[in-house]
N, C-alpha and C. Protein backbone atom coordinates (compact mmCIF):
# COMPACT_ATOMS: atom_id res chain seq x y z
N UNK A 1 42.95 55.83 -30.53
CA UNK A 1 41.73 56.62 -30.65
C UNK A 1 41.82 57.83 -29.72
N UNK A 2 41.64 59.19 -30.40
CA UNK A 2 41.68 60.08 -29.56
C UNK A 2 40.59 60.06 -28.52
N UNK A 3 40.53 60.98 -27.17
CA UNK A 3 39.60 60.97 -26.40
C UNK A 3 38.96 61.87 -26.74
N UNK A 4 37.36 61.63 -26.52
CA UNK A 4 36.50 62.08 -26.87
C UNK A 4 36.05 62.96 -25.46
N UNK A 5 36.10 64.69 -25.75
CA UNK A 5 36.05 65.18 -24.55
C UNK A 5 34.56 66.35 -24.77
N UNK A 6 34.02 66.56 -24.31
CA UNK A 6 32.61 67.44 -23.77
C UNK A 6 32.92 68.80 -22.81
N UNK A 7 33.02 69.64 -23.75
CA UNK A 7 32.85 70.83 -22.61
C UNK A 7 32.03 71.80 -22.68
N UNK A 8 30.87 71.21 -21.64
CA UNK A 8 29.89 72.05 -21.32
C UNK A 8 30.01 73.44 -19.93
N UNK A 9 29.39 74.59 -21.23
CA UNK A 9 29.89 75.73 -19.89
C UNK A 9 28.33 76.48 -19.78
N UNK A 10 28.28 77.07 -19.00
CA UNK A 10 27.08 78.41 -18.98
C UNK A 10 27.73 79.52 -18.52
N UNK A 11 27.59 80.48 -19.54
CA UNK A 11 27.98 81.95 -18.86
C UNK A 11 27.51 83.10 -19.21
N UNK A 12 26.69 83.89 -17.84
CA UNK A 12 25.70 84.74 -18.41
C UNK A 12 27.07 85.99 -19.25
N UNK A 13 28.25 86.25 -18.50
CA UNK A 13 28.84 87.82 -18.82
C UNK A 13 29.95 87.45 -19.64
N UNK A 14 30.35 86.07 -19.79
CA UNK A 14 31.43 85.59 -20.65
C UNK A 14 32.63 85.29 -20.05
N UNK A 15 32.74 85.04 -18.54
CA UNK A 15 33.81 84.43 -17.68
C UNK A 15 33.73 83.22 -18.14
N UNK A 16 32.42 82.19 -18.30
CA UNK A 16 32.79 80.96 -18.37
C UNK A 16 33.00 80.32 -19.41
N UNK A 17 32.92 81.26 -20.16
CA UNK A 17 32.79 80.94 -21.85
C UNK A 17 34.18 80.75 -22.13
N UNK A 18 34.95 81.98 -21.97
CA UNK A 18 36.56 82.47 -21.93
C UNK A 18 37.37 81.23 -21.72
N UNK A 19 36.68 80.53 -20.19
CA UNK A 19 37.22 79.78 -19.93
C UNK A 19 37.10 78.43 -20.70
N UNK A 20 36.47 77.94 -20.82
CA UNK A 20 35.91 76.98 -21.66
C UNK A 20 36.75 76.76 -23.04
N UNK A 21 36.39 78.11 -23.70
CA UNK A 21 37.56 78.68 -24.71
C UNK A 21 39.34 77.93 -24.88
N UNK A 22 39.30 78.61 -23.26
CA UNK A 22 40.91 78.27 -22.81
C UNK A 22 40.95 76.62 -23.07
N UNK A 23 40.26 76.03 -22.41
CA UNK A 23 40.03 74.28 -22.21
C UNK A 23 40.07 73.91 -23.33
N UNK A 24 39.34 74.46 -24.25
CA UNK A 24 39.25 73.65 -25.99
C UNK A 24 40.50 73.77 -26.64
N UNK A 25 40.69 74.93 -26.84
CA UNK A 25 42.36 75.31 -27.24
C UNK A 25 43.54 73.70 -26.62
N UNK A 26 43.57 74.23 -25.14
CA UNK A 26 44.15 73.38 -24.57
C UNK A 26 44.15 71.96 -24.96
N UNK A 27 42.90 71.79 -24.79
CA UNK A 27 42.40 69.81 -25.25
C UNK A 27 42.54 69.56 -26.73
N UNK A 28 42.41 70.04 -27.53
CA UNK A 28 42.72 69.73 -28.94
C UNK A 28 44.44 69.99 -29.18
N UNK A 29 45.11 71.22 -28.32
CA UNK A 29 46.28 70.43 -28.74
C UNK A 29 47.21 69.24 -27.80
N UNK A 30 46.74 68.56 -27.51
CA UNK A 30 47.16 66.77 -27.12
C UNK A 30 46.21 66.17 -27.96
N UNK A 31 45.54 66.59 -29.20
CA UNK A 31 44.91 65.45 -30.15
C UNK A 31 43.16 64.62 -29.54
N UNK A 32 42.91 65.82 -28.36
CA UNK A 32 41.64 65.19 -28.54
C UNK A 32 40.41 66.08 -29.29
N UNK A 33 39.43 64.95 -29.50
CA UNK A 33 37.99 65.36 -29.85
C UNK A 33 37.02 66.19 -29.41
N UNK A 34 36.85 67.72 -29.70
CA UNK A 34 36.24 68.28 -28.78
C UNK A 34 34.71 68.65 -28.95
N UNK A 35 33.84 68.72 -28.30
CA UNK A 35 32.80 69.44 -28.66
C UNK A 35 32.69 70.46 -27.48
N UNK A 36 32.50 72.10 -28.16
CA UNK A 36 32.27 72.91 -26.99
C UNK A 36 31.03 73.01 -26.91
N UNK A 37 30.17 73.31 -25.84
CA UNK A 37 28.93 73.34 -26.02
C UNK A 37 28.42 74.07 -24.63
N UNK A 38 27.53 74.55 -24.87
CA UNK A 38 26.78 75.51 -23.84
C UNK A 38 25.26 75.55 -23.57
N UNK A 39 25.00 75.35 -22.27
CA UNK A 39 23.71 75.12 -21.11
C UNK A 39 22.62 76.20 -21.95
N UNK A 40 21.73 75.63 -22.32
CA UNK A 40 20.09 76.37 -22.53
C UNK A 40 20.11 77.06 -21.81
N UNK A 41 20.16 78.36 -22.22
CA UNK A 41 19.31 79.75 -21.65
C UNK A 41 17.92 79.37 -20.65
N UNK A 42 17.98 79.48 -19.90
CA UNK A 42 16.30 79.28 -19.06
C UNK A 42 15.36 80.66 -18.40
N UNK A 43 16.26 81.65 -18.16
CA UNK A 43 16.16 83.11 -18.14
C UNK A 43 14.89 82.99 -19.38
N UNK A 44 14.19 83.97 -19.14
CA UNK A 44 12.98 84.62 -19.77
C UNK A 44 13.60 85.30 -21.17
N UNK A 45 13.53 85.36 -22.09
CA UNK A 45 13.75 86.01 -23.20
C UNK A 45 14.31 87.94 -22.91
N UNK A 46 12.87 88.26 -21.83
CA UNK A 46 13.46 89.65 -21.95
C UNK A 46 14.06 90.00 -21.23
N UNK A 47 14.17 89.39 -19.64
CA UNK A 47 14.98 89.50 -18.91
C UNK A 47 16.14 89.40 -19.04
N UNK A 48 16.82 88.92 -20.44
CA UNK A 48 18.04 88.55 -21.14
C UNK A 48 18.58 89.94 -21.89
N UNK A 49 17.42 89.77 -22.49
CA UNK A 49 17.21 91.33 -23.37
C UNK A 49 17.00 92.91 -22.88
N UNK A 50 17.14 92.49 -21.52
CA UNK A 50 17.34 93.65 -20.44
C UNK A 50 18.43 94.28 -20.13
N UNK A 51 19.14 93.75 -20.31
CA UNK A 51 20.38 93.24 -19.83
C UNK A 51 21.59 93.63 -20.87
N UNK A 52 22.31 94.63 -20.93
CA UNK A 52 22.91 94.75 -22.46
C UNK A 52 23.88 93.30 -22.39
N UNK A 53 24.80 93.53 -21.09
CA UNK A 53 25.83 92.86 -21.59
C UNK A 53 25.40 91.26 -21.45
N UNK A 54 24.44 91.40 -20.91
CA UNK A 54 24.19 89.46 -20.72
C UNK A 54 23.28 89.23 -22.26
N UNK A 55 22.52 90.05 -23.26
CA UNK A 55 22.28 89.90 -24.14
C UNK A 55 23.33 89.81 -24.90
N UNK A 56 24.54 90.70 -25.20
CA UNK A 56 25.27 90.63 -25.80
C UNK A 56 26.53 89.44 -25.64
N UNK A 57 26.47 88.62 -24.70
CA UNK A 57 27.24 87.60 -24.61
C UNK A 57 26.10 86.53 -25.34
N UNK A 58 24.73 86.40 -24.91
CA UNK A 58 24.44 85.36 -25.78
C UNK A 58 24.37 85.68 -27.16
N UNK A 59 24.65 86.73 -28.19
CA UNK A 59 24.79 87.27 -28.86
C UNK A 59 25.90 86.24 -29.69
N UNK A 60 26.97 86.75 -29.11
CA UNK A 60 28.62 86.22 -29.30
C UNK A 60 28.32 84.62 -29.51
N UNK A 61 27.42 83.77 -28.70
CA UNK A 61 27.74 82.88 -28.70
C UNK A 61 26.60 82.66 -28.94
N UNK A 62 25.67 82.49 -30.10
CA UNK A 62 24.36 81.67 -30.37
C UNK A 62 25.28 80.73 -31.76
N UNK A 63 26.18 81.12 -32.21
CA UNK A 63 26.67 79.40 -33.08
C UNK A 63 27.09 79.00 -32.33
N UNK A 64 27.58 78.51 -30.77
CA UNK A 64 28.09 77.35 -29.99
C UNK A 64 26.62 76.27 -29.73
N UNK A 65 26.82 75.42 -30.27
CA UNK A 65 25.45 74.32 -29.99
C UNK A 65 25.53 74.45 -28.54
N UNK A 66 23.93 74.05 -28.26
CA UNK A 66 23.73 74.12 -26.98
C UNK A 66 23.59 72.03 -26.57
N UNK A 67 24.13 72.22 -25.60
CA UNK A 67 24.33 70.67 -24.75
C UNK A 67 23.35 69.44 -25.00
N UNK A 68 23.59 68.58 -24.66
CA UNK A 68 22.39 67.13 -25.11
C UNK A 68 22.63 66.37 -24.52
N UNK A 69 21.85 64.90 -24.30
CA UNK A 69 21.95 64.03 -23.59
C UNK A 69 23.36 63.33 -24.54
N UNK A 70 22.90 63.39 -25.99
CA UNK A 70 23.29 62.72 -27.08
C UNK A 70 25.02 62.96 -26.68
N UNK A 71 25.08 64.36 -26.44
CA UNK A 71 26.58 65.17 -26.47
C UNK A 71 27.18 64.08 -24.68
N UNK A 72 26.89 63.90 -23.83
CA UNK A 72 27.59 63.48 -23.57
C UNK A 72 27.52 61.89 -23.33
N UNK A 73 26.45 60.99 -24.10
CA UNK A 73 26.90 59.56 -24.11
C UNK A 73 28.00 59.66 -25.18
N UNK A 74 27.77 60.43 -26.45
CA UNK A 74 28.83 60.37 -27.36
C UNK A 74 30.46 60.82 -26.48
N UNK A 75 30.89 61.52 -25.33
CA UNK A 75 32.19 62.00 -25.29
C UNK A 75 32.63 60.80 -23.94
N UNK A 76 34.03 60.82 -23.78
CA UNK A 76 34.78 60.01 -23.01
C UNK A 76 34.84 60.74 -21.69
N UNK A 77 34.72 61.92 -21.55
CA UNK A 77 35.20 62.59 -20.48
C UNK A 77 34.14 64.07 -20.59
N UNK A 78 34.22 64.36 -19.69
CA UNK A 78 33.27 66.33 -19.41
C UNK A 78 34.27 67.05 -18.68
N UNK A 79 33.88 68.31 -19.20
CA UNK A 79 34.73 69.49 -18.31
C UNK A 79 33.62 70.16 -17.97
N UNK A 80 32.85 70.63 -17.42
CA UNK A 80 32.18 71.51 -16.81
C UNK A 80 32.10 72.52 -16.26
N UNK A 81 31.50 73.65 -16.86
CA UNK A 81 31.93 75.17 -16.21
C UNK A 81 30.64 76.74 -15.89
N UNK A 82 30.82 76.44 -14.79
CA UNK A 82 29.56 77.61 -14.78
C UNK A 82 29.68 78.25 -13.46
N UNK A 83 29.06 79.41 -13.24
CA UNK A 83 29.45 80.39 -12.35
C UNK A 83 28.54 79.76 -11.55
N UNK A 84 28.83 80.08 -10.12
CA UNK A 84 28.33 79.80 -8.39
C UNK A 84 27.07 81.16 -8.51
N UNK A 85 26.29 79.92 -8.32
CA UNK A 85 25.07 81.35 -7.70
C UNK A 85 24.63 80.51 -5.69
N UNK A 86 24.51 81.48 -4.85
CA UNK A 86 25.11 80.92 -3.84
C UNK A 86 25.26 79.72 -3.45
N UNK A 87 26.83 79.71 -4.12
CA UNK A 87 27.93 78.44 -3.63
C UNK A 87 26.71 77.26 -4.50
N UNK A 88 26.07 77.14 -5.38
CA UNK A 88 25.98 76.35 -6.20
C UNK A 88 26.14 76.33 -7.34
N UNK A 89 25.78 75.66 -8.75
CA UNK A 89 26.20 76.09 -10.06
C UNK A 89 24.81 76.78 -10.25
N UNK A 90 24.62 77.80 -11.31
CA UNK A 90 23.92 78.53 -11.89
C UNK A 90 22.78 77.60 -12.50
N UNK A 91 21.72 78.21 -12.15
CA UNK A 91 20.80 77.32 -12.21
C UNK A 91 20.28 76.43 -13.62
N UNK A 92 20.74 77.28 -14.64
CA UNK A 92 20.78 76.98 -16.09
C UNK A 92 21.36 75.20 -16.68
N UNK A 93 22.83 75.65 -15.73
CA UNK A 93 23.84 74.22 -15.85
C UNK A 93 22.83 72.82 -14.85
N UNK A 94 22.39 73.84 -13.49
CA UNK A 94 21.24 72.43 -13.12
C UNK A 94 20.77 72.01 -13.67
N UNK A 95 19.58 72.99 -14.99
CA UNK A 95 18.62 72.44 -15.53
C UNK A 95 19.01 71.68 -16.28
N UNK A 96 20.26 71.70 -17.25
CA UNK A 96 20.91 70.94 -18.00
C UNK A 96 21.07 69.69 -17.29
N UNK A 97 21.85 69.59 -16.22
CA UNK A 97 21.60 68.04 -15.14
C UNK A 97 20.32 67.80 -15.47
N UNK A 98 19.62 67.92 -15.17
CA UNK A 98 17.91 67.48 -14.75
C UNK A 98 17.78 67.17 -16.17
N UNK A 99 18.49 67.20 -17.39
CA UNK A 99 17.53 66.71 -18.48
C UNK A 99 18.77 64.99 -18.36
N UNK A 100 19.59 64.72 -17.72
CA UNK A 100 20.05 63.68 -18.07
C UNK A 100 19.98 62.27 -17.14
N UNK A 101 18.71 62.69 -16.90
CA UNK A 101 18.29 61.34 -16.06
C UNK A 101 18.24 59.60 -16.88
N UNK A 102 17.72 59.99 -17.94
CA UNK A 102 17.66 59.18 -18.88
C UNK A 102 19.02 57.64 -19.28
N UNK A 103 19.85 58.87 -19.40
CA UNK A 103 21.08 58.50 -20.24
C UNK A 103 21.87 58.03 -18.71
N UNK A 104 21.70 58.68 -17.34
CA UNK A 104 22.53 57.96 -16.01
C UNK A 104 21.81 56.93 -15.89
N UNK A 105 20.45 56.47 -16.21
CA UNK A 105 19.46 55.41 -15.90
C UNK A 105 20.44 54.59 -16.58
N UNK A 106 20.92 54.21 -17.51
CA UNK A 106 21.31 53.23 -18.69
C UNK A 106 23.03 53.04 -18.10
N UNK A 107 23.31 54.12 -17.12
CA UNK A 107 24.88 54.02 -16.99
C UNK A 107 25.79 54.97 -18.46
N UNK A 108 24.88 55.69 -18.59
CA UNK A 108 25.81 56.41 -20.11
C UNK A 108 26.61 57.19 -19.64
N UNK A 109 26.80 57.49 -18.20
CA UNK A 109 27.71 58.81 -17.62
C UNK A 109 28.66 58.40 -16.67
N UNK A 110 28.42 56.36 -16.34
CA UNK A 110 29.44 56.08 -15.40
C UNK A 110 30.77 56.01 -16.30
N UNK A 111 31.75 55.84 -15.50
CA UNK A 111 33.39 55.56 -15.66
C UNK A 111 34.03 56.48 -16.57
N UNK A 112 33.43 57.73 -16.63
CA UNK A 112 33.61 58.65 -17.45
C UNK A 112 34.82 59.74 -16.96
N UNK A 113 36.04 60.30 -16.93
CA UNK A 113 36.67 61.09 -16.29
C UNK A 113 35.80 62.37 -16.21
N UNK A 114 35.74 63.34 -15.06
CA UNK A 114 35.05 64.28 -15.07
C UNK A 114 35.87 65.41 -14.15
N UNK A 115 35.67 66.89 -14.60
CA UNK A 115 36.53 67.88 -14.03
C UNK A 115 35.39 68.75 -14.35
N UNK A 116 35.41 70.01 -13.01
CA UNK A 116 34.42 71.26 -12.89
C UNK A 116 35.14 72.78 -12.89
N UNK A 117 35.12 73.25 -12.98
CA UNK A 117 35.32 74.74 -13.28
C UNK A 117 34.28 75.81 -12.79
N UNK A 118 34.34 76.81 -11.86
CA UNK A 118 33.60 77.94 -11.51
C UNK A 118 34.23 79.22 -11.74
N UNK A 119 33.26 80.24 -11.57
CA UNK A 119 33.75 81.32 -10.91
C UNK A 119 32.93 82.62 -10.42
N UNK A 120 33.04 83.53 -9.91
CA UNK A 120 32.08 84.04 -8.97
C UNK A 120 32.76 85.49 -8.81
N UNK A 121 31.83 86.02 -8.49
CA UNK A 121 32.04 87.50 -8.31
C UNK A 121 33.23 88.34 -7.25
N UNK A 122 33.11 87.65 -6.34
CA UNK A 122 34.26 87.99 -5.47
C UNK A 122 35.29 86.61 -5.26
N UNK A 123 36.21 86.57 -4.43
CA UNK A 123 37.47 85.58 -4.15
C UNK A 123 36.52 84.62 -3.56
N UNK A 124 35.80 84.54 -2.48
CA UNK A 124 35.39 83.85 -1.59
C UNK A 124 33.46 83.77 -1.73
N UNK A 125 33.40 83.69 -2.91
CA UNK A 125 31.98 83.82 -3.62
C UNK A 125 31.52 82.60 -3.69
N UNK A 126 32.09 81.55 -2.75
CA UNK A 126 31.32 80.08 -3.27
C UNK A 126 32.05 79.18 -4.19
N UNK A 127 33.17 79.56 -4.68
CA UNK A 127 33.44 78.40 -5.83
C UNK A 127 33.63 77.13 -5.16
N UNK A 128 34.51 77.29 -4.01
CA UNK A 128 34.56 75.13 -3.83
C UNK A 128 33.56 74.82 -3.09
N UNK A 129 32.45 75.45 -2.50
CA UNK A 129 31.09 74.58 -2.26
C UNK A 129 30.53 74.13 -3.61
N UNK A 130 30.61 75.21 -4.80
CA UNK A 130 30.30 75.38 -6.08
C UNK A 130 31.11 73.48 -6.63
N UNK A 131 32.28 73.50 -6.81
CA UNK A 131 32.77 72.74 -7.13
C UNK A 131 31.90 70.97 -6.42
N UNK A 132 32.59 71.59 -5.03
CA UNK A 132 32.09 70.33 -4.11
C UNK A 132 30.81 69.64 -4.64
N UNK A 133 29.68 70.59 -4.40
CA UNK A 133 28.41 70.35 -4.44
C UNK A 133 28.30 69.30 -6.14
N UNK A 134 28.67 70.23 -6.94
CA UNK A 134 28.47 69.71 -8.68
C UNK A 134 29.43 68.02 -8.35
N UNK A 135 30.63 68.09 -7.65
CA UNK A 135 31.15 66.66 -7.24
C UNK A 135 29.85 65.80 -7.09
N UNK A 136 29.55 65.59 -5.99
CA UNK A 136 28.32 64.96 -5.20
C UNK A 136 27.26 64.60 -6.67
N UNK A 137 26.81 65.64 -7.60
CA UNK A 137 26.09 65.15 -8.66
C UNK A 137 26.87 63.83 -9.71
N UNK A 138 28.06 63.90 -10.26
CA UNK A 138 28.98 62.79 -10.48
C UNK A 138 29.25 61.43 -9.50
N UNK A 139 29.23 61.93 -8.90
CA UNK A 139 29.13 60.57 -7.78
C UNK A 139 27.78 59.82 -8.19
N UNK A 140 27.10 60.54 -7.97
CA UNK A 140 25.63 59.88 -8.49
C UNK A 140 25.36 59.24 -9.57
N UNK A 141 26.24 59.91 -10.41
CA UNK A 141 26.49 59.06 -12.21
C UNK A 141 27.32 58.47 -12.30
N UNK A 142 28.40 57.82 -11.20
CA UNK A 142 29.34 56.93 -11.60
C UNK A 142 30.78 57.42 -12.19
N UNK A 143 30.47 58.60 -12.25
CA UNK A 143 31.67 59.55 -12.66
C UNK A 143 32.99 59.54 -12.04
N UNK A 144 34.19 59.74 -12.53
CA UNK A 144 35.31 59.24 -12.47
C UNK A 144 35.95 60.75 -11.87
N UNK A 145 35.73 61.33 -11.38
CA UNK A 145 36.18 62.70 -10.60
C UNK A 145 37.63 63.06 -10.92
N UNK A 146 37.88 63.71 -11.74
CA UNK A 146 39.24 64.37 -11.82
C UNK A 146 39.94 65.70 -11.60
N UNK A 147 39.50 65.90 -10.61
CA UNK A 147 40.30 67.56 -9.75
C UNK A 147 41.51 67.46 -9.97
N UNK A 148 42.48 68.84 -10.20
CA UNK A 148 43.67 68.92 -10.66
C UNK A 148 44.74 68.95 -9.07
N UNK A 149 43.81 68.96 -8.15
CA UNK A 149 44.94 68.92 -6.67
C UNK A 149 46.06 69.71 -6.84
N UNK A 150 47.08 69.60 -6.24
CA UNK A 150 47.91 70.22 -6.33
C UNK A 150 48.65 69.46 -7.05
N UNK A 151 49.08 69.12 -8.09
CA UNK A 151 49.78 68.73 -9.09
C UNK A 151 50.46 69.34 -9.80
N UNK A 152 50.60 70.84 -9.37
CA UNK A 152 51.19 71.64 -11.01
C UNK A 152 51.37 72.73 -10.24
N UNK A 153 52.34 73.37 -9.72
CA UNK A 153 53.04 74.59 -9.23
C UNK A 153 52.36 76.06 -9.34
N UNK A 154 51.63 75.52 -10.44
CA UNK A 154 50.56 77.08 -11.29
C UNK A 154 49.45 76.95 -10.46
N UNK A 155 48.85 75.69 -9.84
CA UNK A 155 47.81 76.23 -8.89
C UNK A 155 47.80 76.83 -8.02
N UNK A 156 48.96 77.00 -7.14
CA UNK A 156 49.52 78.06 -6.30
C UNK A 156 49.22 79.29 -6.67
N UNK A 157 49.86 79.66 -7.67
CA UNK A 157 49.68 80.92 -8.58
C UNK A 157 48.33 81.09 -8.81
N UNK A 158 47.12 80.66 -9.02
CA UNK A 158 45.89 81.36 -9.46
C UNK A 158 44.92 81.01 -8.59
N UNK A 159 45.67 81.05 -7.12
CA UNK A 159 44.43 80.66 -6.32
C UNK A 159 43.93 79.33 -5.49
N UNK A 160 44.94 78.66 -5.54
CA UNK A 160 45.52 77.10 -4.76
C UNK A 160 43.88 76.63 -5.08
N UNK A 161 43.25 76.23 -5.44
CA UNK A 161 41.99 75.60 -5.23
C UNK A 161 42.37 74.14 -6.10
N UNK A 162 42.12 73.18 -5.20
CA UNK A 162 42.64 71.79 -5.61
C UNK A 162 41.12 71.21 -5.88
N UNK A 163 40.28 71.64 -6.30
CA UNK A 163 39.29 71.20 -6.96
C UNK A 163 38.97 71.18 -7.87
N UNK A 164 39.66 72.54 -8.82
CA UNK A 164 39.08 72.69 -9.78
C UNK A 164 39.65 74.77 -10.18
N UNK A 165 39.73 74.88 -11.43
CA UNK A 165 40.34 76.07 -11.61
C UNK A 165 38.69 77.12 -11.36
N UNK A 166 39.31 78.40 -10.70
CA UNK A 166 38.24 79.13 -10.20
C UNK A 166 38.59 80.34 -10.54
N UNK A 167 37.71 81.06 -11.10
CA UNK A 167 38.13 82.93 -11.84
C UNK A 167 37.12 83.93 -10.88
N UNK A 168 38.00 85.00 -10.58
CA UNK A 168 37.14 85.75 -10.25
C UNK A 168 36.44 86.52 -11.42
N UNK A 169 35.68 87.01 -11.32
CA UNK A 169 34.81 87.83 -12.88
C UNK A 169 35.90 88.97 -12.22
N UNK A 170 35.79 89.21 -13.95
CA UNK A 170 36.79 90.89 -14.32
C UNK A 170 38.11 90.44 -13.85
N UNK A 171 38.91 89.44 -13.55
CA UNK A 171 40.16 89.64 -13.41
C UNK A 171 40.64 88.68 -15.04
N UNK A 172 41.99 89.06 -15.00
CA UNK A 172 42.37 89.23 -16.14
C UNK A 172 42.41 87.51 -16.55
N UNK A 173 42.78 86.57 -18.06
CA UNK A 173 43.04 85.70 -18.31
C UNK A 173 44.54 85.72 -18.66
N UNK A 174 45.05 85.49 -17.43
CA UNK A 174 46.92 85.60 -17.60
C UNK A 174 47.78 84.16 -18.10
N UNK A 175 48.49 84.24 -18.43
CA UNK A 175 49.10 82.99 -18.67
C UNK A 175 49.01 82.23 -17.58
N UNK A 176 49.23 82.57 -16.48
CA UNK A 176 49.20 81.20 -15.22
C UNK A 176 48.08 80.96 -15.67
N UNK A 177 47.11 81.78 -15.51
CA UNK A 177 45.32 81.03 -16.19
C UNK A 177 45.53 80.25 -16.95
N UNK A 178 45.65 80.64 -17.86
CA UNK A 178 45.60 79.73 -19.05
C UNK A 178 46.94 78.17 -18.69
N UNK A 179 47.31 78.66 -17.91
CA UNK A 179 48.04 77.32 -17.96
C UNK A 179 47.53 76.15 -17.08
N UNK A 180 46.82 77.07 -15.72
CA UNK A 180 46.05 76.13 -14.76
C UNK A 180 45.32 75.70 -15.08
N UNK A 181 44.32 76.12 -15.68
CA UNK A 181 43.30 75.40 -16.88
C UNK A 181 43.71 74.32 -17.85
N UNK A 182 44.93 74.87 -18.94
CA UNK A 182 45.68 73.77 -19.43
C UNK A 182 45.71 72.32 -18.44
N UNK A 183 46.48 73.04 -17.61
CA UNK A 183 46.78 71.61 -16.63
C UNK A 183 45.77 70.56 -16.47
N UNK A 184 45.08 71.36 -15.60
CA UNK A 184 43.14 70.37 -15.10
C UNK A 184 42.94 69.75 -16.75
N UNK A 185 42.89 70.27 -17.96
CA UNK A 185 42.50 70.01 -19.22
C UNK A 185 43.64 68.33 -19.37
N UNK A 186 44.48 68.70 -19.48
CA UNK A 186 45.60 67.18 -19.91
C UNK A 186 45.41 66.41 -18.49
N UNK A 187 45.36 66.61 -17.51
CA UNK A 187 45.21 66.20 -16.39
C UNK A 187 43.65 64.57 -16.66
N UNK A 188 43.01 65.69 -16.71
CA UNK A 188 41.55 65.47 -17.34
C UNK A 188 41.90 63.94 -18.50
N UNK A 189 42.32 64.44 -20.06
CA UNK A 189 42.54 63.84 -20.86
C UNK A 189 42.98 62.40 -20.53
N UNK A 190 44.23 62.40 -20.05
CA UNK A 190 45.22 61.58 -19.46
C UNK A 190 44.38 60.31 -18.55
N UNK A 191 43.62 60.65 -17.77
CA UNK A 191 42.46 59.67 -16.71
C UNK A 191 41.68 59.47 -17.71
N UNK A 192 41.38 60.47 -18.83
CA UNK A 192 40.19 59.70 -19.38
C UNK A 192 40.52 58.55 -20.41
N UNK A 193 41.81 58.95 -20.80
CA UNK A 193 42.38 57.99 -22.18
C UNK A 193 42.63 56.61 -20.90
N UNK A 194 43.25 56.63 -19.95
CA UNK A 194 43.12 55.44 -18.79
C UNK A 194 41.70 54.23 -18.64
N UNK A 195 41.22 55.46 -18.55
CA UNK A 195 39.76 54.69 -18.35
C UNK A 195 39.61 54.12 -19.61
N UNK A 196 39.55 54.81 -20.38
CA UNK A 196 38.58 54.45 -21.93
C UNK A 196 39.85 53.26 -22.71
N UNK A 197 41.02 52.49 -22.16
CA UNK A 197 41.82 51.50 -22.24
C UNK A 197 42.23 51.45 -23.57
């Protein structure tokens, strides 16, 4: 049985989307199940609509279903991805937490493999408090924590962060990207097909 994987992202300018992007690509080819899916808008309608390019990214992406409790008792594993607003996740991806009290009450989110993804405006913008912090919420659900550490020579290359792959906005999606991401992605898979026996 393939693994059943969840990747929920929020991204107001389309860094986290990209990335996310990268992850699905990645995870479907080792044969798993993907659903991409993306955090409810919580921003005000016009304050969105203020905004060219943050309108025009939700634009791009109003056919990606947006996230559910349903979406992740149904998947084996989560990838998670959303930009640091200071050194935490964007408040959107919180609110998304806060609707899944329900489904951790019942244990629907323990023994689950789980991996996070940020990224932030400058180098030193918060991503591994970003990371850290969203850790600490998995802990709480029983979650099976899967950071890519140093395991793969390419994390060197895009920024050594052994937590979790981290983009600065506006820098490019280079092949090491895409491969460090790859990595955390099968990395990911691999613990979760473990767990799920």
């Amino acid at each position: 049985m393939p693994v059943k994987l969840a990747i929920v992202y929020y991204s107001t300018y389309g860094t986290n989307h990209q990335m996310a992007l990268i992850a699905a690509d990645a995870a479907r080819a080792t044969g798993a199940e993907v659903r991409l899916l993306k955090a409810a808008e919580t921003a005000p309608a016009e304050v969105v609509a203020g905004q060219e390019p943050w309108k025009a990214q939700a634009d791009r992406t109003a056919d990606i279903p947006t996230a559910s409790a349903q979406d992740m008792e149904w998947a084996d594993a989560y990838l998670i991805s959303a930009p640091t607003r200071f050194g935490v996740m964007a408040s959107q991806m919180r609110a998304f937490i806060d609707t899944l009290g329900g489904v951790w009450a019942k244990g629907g989110l323990a023994n689950k493999a789980i991996s996070g993804m940020t990224s932030a405006q400058n180098t030193h913008g918060g991503q591994e408090s970003t990371l850290l912090s969203f850790y600490v919420t998995a802990m709480h659900w029983g979650s099976v924590i899967v950071a890519p550490g140093y395991t793969d020579p390419v994390i060197f290359k895009t920024g050594g962060n052994p937590y979790g792959y981290t983009h600065k906005q506006g820098d490019d999606f280079t092949d090491d990207v895409k491969s460090a991401i790859g990595h955390q992605v099968r990395r990911l898979l691999e613990v979760a097909g473990k767990l799920k026996g």
